[in-house]
Protein backbone atom coordinates (compact mmCIF):
# COMPACT_ATOMS: atom_id res chain seq x y z
CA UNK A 1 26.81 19.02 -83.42
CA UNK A 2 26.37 22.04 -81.00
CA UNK A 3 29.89 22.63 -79.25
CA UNK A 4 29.95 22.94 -75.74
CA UNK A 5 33.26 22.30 -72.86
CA UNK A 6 30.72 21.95 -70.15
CA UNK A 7 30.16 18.29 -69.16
CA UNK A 8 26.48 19.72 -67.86
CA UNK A 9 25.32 21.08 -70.98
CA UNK A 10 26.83 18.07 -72.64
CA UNK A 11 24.61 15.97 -70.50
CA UNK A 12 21.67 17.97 -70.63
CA UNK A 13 21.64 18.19 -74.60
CA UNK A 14 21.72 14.16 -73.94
CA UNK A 15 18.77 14.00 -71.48
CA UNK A 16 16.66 15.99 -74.00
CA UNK A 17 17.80 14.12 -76.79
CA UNK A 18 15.88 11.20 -74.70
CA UNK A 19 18.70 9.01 -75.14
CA UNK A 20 19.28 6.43 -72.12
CA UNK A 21 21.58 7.78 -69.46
CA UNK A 22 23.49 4.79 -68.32
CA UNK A 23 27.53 5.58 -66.73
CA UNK A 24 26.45 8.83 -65.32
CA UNK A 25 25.51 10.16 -62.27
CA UNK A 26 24.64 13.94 -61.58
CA UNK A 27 24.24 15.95 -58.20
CA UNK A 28 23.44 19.26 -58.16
CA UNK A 29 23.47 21.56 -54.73
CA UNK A 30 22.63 25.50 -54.30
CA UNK A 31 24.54 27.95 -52.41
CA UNK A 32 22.22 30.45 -52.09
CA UNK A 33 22.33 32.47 -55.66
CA UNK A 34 25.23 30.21 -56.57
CA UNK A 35 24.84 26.39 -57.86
CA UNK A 36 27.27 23.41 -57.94
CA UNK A 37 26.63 20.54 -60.40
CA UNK A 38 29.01 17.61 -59.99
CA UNK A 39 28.78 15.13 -63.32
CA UNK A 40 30.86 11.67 -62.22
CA UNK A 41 31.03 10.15 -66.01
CA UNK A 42 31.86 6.73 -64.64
CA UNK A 43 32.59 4.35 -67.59
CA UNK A 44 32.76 3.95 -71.30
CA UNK A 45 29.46 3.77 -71.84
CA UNK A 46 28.08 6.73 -70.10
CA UNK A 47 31.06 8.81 -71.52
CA UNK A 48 29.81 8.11 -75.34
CA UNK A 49 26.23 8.94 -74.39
CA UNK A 50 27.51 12.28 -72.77
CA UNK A 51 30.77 13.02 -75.52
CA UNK A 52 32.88 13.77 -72.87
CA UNK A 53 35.92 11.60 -71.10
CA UNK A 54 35.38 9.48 -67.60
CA UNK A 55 36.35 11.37 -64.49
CA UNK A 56 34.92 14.08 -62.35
CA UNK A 57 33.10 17.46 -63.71
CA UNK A 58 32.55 20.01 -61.31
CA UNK A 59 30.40 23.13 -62.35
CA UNK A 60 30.06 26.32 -60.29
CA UNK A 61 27.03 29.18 -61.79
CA UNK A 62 26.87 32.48 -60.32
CA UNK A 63 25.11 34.76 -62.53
CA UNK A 64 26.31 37.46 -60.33
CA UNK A 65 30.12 36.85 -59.81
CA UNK A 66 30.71 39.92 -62.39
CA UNK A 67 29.27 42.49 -59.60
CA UNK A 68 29.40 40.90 -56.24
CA UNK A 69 31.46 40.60 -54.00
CA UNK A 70 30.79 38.20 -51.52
CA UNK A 71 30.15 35.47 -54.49
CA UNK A 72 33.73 35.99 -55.91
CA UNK A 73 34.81 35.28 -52.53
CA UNK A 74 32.22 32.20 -52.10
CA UNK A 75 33.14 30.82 -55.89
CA UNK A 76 36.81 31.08 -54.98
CA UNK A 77 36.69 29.21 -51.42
CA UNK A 78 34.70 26.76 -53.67
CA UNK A 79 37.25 26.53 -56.08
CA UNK A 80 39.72 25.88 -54.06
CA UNK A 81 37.98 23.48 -51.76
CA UNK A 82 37.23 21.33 -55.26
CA UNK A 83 40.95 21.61 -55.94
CA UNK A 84 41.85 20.01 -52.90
CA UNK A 85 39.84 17.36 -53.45
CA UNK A 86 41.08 16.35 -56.66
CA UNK A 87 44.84 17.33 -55.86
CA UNK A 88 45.26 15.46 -52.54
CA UNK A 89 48.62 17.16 -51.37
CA UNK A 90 50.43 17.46 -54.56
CA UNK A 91 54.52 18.23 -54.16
CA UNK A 92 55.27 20.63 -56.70
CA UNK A 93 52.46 22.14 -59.31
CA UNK A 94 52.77 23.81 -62.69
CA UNK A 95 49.66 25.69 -63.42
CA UNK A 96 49.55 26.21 -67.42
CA UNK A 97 47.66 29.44 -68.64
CA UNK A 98 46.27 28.09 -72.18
CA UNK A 99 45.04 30.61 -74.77
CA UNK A 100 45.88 33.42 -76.91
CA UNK A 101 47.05 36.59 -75.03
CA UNK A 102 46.04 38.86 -78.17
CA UNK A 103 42.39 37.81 -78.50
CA UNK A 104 40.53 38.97 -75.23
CA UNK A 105 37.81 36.49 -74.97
CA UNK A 106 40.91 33.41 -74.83
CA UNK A 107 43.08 35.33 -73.00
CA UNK A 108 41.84 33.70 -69.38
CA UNK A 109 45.08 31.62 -69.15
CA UNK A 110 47.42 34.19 -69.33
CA UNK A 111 46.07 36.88 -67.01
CA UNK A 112 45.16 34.19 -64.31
CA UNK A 113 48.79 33.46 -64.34
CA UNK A 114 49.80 36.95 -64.07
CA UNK A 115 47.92 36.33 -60.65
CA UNK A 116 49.19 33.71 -59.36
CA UNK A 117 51.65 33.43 -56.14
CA UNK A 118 54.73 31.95 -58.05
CA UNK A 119 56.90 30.55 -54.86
CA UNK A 120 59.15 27.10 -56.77
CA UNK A 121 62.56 29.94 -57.68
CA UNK A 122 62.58 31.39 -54.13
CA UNK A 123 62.09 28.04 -52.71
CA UNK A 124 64.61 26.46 -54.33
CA UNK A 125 67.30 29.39 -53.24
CA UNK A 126 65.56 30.68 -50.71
CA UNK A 127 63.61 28.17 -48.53
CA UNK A 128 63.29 30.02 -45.49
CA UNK A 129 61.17 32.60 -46.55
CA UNK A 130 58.10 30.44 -47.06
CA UNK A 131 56.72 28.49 -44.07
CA UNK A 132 54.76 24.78 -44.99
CA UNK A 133 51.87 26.77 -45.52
CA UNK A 134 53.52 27.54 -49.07
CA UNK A 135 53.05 25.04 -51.98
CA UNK A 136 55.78 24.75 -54.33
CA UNK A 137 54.14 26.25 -57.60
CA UNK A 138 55.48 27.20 -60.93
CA UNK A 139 53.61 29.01 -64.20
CA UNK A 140 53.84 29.16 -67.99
CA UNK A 141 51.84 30.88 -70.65
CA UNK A 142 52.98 28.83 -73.49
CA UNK A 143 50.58 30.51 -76.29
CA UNK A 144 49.04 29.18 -79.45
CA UNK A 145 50.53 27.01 -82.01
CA UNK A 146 49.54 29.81 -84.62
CA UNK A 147 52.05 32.20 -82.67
CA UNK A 148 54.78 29.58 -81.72
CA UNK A 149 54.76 27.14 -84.47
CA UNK A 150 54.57 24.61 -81.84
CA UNK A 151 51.70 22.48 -80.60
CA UNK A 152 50.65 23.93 -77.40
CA UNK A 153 50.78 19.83 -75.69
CA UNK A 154 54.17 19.74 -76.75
CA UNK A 155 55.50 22.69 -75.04
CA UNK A 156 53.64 22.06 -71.66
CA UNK A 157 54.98 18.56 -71.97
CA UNK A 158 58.56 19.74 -72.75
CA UNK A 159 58.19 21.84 -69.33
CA UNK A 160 56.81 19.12 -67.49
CA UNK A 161 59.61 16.77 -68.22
CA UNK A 162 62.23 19.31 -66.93
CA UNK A 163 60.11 20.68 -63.97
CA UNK A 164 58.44 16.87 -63.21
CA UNK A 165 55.36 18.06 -61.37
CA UNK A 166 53.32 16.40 -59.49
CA UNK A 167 50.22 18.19 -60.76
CA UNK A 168 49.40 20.07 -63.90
CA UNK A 169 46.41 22.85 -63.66
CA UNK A 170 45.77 23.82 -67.04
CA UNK A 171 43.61 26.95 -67.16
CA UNK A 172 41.75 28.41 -70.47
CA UNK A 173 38.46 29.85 -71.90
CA UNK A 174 36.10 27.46 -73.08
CA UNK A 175 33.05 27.98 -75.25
CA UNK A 176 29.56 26.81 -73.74
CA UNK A 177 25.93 26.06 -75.18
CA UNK A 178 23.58 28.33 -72.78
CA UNK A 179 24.47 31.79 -72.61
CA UNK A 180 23.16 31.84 -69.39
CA UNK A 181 26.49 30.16 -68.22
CA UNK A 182 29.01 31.97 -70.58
CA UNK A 183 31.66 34.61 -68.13
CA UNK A 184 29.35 33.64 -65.01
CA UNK A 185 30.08 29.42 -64.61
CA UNK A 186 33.79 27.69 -63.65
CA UNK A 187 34.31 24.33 -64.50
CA UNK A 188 36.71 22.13 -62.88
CA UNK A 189 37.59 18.56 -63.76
CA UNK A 190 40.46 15.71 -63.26
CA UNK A 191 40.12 14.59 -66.96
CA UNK A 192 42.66 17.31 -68.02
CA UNK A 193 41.91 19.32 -71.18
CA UNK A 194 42.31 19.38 -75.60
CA UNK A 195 42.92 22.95 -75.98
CA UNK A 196 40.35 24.50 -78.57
CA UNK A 197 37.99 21.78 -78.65
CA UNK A 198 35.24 24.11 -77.90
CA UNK A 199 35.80 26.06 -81.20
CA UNK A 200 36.34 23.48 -83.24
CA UNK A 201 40.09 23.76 -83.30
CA UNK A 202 40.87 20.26 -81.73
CA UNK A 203 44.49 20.09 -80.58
CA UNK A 204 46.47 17.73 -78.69
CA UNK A 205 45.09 16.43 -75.09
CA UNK A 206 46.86 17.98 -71.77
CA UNK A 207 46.27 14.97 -69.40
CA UNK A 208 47.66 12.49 -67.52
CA UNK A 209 47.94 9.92 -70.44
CA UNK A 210 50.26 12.74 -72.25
CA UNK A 211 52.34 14.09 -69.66
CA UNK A 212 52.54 11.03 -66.64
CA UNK A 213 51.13 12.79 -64.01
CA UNK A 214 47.71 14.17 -62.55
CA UNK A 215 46.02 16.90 -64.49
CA UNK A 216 42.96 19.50 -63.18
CA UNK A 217 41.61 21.38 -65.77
CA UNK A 218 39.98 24.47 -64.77
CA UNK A 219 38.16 26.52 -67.62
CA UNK A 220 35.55 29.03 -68.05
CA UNK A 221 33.06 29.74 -70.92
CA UNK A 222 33.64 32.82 -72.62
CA UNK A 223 32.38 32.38 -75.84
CA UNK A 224 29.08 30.73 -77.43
CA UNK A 225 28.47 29.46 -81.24
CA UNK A 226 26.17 32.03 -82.40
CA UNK A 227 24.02 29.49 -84.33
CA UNK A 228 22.62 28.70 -81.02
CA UNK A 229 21.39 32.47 -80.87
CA UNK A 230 19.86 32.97 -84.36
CA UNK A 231 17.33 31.02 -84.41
CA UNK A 232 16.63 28.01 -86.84
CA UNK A 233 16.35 30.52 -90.14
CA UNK A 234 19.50 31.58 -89.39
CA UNK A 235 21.72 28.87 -87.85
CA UNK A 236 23.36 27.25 -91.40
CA UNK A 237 24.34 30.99 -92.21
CA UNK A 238 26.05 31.90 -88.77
CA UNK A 239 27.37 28.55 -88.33
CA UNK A 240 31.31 29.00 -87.69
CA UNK A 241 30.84 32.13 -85.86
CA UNK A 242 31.32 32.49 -82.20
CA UNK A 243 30.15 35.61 -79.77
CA UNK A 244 30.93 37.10 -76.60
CA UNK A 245 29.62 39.63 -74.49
CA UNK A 246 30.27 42.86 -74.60
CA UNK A 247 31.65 43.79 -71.23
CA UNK A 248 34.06 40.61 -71.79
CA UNK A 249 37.29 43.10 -70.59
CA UNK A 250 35.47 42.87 -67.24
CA UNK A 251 34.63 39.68 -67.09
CA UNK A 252 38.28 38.30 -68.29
CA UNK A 253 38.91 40.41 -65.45
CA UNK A 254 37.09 39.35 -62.73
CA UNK A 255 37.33 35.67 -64.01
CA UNK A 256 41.14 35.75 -64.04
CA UNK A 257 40.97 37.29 -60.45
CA UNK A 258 38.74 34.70 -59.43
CA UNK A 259 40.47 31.95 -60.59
CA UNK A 260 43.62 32.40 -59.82
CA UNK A 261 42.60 33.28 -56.17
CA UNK A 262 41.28 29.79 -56.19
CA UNK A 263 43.95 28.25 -56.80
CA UNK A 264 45.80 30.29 -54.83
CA UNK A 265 43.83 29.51 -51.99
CA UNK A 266 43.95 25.85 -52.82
CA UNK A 267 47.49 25.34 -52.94
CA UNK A 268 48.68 28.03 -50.52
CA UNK A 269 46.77 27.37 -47.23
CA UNK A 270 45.52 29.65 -44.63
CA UNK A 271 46.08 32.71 -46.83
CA UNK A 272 43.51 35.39 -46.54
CA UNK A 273 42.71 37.56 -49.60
CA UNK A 274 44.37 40.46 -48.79
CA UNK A 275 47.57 38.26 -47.66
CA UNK A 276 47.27 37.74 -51.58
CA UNK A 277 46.95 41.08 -52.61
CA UNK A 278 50.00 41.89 -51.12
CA UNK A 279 52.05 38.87 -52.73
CA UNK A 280 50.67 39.83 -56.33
CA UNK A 281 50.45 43.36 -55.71
C-alpha cells in the first residue's frame, strides 16, 4: 500500500488502478503557475474506493512557493479564503501545531505556531486593544507521544475541553506519493486529521467525532516513502524508509511562514502582511 495524506494522489492511484469512481467528484482550476484541486468525497462508497474519510479536500501546488514571492502571497490569500469557507465565523479557535519539534522535516506544526497572532489572553484582560477585526485565537504545540508519554488526541482534547473552541486547526507535515508535490503543495480539509498516518504511525483521530466541535486540518507533504523512488528492484529493500529534500530547513521555513500567514489572514481580517510582521515580529 503506497502511503500518501493527499486525498488527490489517493484518488489518482484509484483512477489508475481502473477501479470505478463512484462518491467522488473532483475539480481542478489553475492560477497561473499555481493549481487548486478540490476532491468532495461525498459518501461511503466513494470514500472506500479513494481510502480517505467523506468531507472536503482542498489541494493548492506551487512548484515555486520556495523562491517566489508573489505565489507565497497568492497561496496564502488562497489559504485563507479556503479557511473561511470551511470555518464560517467561528467564535474562538485553537490552532494545534502537530509534530515533533526535534526532527526538521515534522517540525511544520510547531514553527507555524511560533507565527501565529495569538490574541484569546489579551482579549480576555484586555479587550480594547483589538477591534472586531481580531478573532479570538489560541495555540498549542502539544508534541509526540514518544516525548510526552501521552497520546497526542488526548492532550489536544484535554485543551479543548478547558478552552471549548469553536474550531480546531490542526497543522502538521504529511508524507505524499509524487515528489513533485512534497514542500511545494498545502492541503486543507474539514475531515480533521490521525496524526502520523502518513508514516505509518497511525494515532488517534483529531476531528469533530473526538473533540465535539469543527476541525480544519491543514498539512503539508514533507516527506515521501522512498520505495516510490527506487525503482521496482529496489522497493522491498527501501521499504520503511522515508526521504526529504535537502533544502528542507528552507522549505519548513517558508512553509511555516506561509501557513501561518494563512491562517492569519483567515481569521484576522483586513490585515495586510506587513500589519503581521509587526504583530509576530
Amino acid at each position: 500500500m503506497i502511503r500518501t495524506d493527499l486525498a488527490v494522489e489517493a484518488h489518482e492511484m484509484t483512477e489508475r488502478e481502473g477501479k470505478e469512481l463512484r462518491g467522488v467528484k473532483v475539480k481542478t482550476t489553475e492560477h497561473g503557475s499555481i493549481k487548486r484541486t478540490v476532491v468532495d468525497i461525498l459518501d461511503a462508497e466513494g470514500a472506500a474506493a479513494v481510502g480517505k474519510d467523506i468531507g472536503r479536500y482542498v489541494t493548492i501546488e506551487a512548484p515555486q512557493l520556495k523562491y517566489s514571492i508573489d505565489d507565497y502571497e497568492t497561496v496564502c490569500g488562497m489559504l485563507a479564503e479556503e479557511l473561511r469557507a470551511m470555518s464560517g465565523s467561528p467564535g474562538k479557535t485553537l490552532v494545534v501545531g502537530l509534530g515533533n519539534r526535534a526532527i526538521t522535516p515534522d517540525a511544520l506544526g510547531d514553527e507555524a505556531v511560533k507565527q501565529l497572532i495569538i490574541t484569546s489572553h489579551i482579549k480576555k484582560y484586555m479587550p480594547e486593544a483589538f477591534d472586531k477585526d481580531f478573532a479570538d485565537v489560541c495555540a498549542i504545540v502539544p508534541g509526540v507521544m514518544g516525548s510526552t508519554g501521552v497520546e497526542t488526541a488526548e492532550l489536544v482534547k484535554g485543551a479543548a475541553g478547558r478552552i471549548k473552541p469553536d474550531l480546531i486547526i490542526a497543522v502538521d507535515a504529511l508524507a505524499g506519493a509524487d515528489m513533485s508535490r512534497v514542500c511545494s503543495t498545502v492541503q486543507i480539509t474539514d475531515t480533521g486529521i490521525a496524526p502520523g498516518s502518513g508514516v505509518g504511525n497511525h494515532r488517534d483521530g483529531i476531528n469533530r467525532e473526538s473533540l465535539g466541535c469543527k476541525v480544519i486540518a491543514v498539512g503539508v507533504p514533507t516527506v515521501i516513502a522512498a520505495e516510490l523512488l527506487s525503482g521496482d528492484e529496489l522497493a522491498e529493500e527501501f521499504k520503511g524508509i522515508m526521504v526529504t529534500t535537502k533544502d528542507i530547513d528552507l522549505v519548513i521555513a517558508r512553509m511555516a511562514k506561509t501557513v501561518a500567514n494563512g491562517i492569519n489572514k483567515a481569521l484576522h481580517r483586513n490585515l495586510t502582511f506587513r500589519e503581521i510582521e509587526e504583530f509576530v515580529g
